[in-house]
C-alpha atoms as a PDB file:
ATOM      1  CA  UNK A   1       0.000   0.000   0.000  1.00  0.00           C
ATOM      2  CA  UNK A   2       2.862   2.423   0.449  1.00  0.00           C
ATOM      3  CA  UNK A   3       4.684   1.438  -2.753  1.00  0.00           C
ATOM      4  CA  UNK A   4       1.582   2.426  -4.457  1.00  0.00           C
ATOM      5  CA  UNK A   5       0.940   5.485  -1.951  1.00  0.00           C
ATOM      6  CA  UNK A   6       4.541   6.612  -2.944  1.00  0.00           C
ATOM      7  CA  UNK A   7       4.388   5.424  -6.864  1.00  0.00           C
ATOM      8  CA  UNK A   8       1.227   7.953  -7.381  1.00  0.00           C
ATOM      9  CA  UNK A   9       2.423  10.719  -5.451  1.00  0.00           C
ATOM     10  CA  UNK A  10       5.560  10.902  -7.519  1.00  0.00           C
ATOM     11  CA  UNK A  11       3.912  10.914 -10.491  1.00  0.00           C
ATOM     12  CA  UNK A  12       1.981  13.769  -9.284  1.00  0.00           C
ATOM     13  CA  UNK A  13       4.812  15.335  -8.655  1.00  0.00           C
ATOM     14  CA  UNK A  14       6.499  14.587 -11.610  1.00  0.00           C
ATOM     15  CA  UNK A  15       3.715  15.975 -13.548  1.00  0.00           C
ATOM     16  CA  UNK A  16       3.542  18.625 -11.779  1.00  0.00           C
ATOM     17  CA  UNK A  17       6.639  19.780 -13.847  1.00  0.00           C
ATOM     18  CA  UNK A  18       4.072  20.895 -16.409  1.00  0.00           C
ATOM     19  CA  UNK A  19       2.904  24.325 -14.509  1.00  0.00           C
ATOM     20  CA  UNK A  20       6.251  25.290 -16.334  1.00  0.00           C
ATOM     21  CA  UNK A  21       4.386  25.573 -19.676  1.00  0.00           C
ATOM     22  CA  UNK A  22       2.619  28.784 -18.220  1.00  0.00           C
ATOM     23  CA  UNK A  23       5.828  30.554 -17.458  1.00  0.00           C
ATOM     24  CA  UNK A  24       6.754  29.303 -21.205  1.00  0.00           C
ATOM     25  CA  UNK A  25       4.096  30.741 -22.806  1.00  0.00           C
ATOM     26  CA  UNK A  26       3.063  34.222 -21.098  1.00  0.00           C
ATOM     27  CA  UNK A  27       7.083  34.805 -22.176  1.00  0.00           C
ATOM     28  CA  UNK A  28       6.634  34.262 -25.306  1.00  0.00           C
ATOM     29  CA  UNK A  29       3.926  36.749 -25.104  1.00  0.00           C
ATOM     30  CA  UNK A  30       5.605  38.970 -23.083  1.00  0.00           C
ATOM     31  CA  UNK A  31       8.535  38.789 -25.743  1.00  0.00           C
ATOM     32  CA  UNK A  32       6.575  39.661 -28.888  1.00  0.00           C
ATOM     33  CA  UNK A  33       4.578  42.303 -26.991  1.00  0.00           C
ATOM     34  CA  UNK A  34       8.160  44.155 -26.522  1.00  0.00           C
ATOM     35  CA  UNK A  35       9.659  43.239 -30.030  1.00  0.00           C
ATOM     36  CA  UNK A  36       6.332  44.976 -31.027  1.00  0.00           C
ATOM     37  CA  UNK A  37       6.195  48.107 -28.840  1.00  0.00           C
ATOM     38  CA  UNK A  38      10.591  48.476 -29.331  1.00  0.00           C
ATOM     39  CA  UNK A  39       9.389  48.311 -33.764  1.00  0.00           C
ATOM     40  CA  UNK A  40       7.162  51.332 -33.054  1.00  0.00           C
ATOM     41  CA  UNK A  41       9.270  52.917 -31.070  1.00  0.00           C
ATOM     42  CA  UNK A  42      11.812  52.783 -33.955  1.00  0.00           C
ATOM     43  CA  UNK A  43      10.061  53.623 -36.839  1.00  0.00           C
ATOM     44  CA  UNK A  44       8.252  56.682 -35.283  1.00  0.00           C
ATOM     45  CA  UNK A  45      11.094  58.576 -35.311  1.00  0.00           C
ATOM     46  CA  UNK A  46      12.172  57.293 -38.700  1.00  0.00           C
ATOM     47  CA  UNK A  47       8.995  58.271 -40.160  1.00  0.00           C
ATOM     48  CA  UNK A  48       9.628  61.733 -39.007  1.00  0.00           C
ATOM     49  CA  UNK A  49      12.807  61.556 -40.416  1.00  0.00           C
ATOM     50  CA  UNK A  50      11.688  60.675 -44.293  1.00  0.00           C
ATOM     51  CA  UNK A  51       8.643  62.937 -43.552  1.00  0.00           C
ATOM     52  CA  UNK A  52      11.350  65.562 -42.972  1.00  0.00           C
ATOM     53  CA  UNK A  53      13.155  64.775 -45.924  1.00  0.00           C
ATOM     54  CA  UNK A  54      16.039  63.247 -43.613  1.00  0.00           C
ATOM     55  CA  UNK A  55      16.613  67.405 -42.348  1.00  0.00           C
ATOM     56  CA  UNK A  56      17.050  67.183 -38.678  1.00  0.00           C
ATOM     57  CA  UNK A  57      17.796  69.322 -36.320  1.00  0.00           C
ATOM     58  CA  UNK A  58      20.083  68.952 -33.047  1.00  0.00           C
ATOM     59  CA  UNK A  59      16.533  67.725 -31.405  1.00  0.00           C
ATOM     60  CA  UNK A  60      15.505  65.567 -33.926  1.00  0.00           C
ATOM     61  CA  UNK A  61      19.135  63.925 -33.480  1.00  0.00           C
ATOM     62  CA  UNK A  62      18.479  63.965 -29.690  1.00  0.00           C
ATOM     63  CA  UNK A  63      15.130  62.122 -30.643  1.00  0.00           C
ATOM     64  CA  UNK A  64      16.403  59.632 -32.825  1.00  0.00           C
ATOM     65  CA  UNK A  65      19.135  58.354 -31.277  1.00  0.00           C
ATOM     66  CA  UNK A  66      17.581  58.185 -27.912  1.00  0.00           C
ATOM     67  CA  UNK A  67      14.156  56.361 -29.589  1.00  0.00           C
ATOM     68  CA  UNK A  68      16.880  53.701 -31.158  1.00  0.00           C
ATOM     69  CA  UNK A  69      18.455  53.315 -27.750  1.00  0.00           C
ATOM     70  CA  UNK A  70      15.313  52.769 -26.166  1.00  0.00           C
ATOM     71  CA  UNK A  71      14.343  49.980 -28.943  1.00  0.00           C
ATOM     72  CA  UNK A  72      17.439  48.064 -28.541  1.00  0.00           C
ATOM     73  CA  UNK A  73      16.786  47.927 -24.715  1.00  0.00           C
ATOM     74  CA  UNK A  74      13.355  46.802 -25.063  1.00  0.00           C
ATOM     75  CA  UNK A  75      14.620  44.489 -27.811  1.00  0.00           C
ATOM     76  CA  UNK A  76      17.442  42.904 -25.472  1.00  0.00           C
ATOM     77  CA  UNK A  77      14.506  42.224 -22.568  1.00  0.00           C
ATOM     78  CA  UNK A  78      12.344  40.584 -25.202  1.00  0.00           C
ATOM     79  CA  UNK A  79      15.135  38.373 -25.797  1.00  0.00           C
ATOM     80  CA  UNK A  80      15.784  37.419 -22.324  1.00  0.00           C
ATOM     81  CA  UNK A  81      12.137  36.316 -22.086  1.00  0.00           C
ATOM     82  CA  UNK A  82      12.740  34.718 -25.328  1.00  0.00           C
ATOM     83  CA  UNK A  83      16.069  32.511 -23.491  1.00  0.00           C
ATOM     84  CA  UNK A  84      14.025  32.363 -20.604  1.00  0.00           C
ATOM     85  CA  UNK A  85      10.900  30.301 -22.251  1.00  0.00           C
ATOM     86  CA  UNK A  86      13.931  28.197 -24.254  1.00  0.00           C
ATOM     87  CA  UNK A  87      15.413  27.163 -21.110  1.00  0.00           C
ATOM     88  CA  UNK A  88      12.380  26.518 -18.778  1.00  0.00           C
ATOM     89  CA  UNK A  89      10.714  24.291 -21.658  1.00  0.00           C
ATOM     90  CA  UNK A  90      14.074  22.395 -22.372  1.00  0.00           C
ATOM     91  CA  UNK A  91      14.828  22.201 -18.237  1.00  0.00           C
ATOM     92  CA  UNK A  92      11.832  21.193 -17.042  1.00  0.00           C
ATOM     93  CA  UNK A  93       9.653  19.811 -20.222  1.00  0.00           C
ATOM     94  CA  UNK A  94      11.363  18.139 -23.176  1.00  0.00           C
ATOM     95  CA  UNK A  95      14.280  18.926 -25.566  1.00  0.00           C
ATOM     96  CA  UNK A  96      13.717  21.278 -28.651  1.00  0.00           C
ATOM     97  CA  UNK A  97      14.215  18.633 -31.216  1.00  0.00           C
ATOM     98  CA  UNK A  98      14.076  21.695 -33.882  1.00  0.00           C
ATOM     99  CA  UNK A  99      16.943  22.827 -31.748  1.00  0.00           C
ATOM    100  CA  UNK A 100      19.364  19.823 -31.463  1.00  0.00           C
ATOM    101  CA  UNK A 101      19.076  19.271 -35.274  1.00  0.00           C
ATOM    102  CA  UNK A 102      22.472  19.560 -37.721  1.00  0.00           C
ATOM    103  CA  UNK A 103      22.830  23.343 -38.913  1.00  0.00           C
ATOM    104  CA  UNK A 104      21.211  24.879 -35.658  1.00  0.00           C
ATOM    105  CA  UNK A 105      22.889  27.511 -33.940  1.00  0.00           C
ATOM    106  CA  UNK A 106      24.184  25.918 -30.495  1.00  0.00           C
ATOM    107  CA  UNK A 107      23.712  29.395 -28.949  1.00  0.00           C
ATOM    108  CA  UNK A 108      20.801  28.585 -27.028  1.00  0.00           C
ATOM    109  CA  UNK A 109      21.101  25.180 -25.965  1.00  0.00           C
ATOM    110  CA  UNK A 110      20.354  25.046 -22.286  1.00  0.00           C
ATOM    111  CA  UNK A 111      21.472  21.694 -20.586  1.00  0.00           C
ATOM    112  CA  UNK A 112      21.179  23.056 -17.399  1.00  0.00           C
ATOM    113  CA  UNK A 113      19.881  26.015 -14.504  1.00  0.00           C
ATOM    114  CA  UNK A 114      23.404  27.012 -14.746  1.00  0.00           C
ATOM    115  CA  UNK A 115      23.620  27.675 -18.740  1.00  0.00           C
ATOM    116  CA  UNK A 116      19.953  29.334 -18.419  1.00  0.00           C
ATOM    117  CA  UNK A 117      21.607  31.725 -15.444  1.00  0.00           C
ATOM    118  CA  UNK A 118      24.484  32.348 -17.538  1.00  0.00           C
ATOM    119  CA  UNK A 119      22.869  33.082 -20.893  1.00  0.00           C
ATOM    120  CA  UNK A 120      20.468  35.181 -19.209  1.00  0.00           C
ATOM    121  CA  UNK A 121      23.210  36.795 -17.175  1.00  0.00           C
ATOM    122  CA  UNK A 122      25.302  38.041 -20.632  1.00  0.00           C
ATOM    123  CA  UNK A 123      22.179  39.563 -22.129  1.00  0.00           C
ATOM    124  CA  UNK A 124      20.713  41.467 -18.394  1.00  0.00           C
ATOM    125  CA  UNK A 125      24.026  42.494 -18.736  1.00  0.00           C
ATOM    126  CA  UNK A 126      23.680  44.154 -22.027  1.00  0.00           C
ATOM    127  CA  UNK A 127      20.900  45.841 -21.161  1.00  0.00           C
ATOM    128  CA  UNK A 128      22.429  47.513 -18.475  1.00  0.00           C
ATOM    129  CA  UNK A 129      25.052  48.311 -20.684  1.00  0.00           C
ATOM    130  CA  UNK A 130      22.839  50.324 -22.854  1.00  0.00           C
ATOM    131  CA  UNK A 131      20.335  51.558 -20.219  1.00  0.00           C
ATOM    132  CA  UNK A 132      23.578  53.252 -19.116  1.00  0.00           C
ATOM    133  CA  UNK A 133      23.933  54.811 -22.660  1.00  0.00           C
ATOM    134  CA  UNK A 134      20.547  55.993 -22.735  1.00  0.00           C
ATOM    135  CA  UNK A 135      21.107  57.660 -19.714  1.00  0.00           C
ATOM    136  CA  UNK A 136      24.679  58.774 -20.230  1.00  0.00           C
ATOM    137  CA  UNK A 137      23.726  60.768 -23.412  1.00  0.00           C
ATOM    138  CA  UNK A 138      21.313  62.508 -21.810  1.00  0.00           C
ATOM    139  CA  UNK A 139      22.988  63.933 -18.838  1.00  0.00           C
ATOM    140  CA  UNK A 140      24.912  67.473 -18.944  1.00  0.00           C
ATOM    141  CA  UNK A 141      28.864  66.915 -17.985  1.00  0.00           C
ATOM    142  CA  UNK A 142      29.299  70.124 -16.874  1.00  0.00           C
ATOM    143  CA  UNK A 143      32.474  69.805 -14.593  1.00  0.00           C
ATOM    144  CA  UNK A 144      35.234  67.393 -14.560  1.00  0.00           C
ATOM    145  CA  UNK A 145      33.909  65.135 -11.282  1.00  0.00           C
ATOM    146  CA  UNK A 146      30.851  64.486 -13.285  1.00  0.00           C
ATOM    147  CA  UNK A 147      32.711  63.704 -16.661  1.00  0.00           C
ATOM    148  CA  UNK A 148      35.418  61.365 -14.444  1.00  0.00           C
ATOM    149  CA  UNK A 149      32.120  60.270 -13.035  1.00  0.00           C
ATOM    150  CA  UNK A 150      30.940  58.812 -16.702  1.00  0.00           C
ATOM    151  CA  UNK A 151      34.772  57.376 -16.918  1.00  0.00           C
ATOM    152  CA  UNK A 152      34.325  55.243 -13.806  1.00  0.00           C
ATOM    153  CA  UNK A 153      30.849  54.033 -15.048  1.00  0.00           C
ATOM    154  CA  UNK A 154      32.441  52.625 -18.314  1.00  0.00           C
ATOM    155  CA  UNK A 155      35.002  51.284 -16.608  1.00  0.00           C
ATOM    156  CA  UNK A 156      33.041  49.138 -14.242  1.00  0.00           C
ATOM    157  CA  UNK A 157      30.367  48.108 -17.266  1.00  0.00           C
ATOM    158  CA  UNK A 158      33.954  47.294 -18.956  1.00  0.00           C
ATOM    159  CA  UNK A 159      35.107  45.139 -16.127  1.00  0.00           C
ATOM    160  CA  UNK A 160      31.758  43.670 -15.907  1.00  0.00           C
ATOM    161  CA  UNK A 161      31.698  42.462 -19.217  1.00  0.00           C
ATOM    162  CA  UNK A 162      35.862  40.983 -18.792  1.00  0.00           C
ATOM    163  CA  UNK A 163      34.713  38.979 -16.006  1.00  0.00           C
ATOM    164  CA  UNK A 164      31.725  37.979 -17.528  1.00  0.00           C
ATOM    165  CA  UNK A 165      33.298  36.635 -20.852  1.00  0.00           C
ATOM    166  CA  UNK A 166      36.674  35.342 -19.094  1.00  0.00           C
ATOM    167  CA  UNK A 167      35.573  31.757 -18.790  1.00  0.00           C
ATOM    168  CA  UNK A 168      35.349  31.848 -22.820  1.00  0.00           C
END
């Protein structure tokens, strides 16, 4: 009676692995409603520009690079969620045949919580890296402290990204 007991309950639990799916999907979602939102963020500003006739002014510029810097961010997160749904579904459901075929790019084979930390490590990284951009472009360097300031900031995201592509 406890053999069975235990044999059930385990495969409760082991099915219970499945609750995963809705963490897969509501990603996926997530992703494309950002890969969406970052594509009109970008092509406002280029409409403006051919509507302009590509003449811009110092706060078009302003504009244009800070709307682009903005869409690579928000295209960076949707990628995370994108690795994220990858590894949960390969972790905790089944393999990505599609994925482990000849041709396909190994770049997002996850074999374990590890790789999945890692890979989504790199590219929470990069966003940082270019949140700090956005930010850093904006920002009036008016005396030396604050320009040395931006110096130390680039060095650290520099250092960050050494130690984060040493084992490589």
């Amino acid at each position: 009676m406890l053999k069975l007991l235990e044999r059930v309950f385990e495969g409760i639990l082991w099915r219970s692995r499945w609750m995963v799916i809705l963490a897969v999907i509501f990603s996926l979602f997530a992703a494309l409603s950002l890969f969406i939102v970052a594509s009109v963020e970008i092509y406002e500003p280029i409409k403006h520009l051919f509507k302009n006739h590509f003449h811009i002014t110092s706060e078009d510029h302003g504009f244009l690079v800070g709307a682009i810097i903005s869409a690579i961010d928000l295209y960076l997160i949707a990628t995370v969620l994108i690795i994220f749904s990858l590894g949960l579904y390969e972790l905790f459901i089944s393999k990505i045949d599609e994925a482990e075929g000849e041709g396909h790019s190994k770049l997002l084979a996850i074999h374990s919580l590890d790789d999945l930390k890692g890979k989504l490590g790199r590219v929470v990284l990069m966003v940082l890296i270019v949140t700090f951009f956005k930010y850093s472009i904006h920002i009036k360097y008016e005396t030396p402290v604050e320009t040395l300031y931006l110096a130390a900031g680039v060095l650290m995201l520099a250092l960050a990204l050494y130690f984060s592509h040493k084992d490589h």
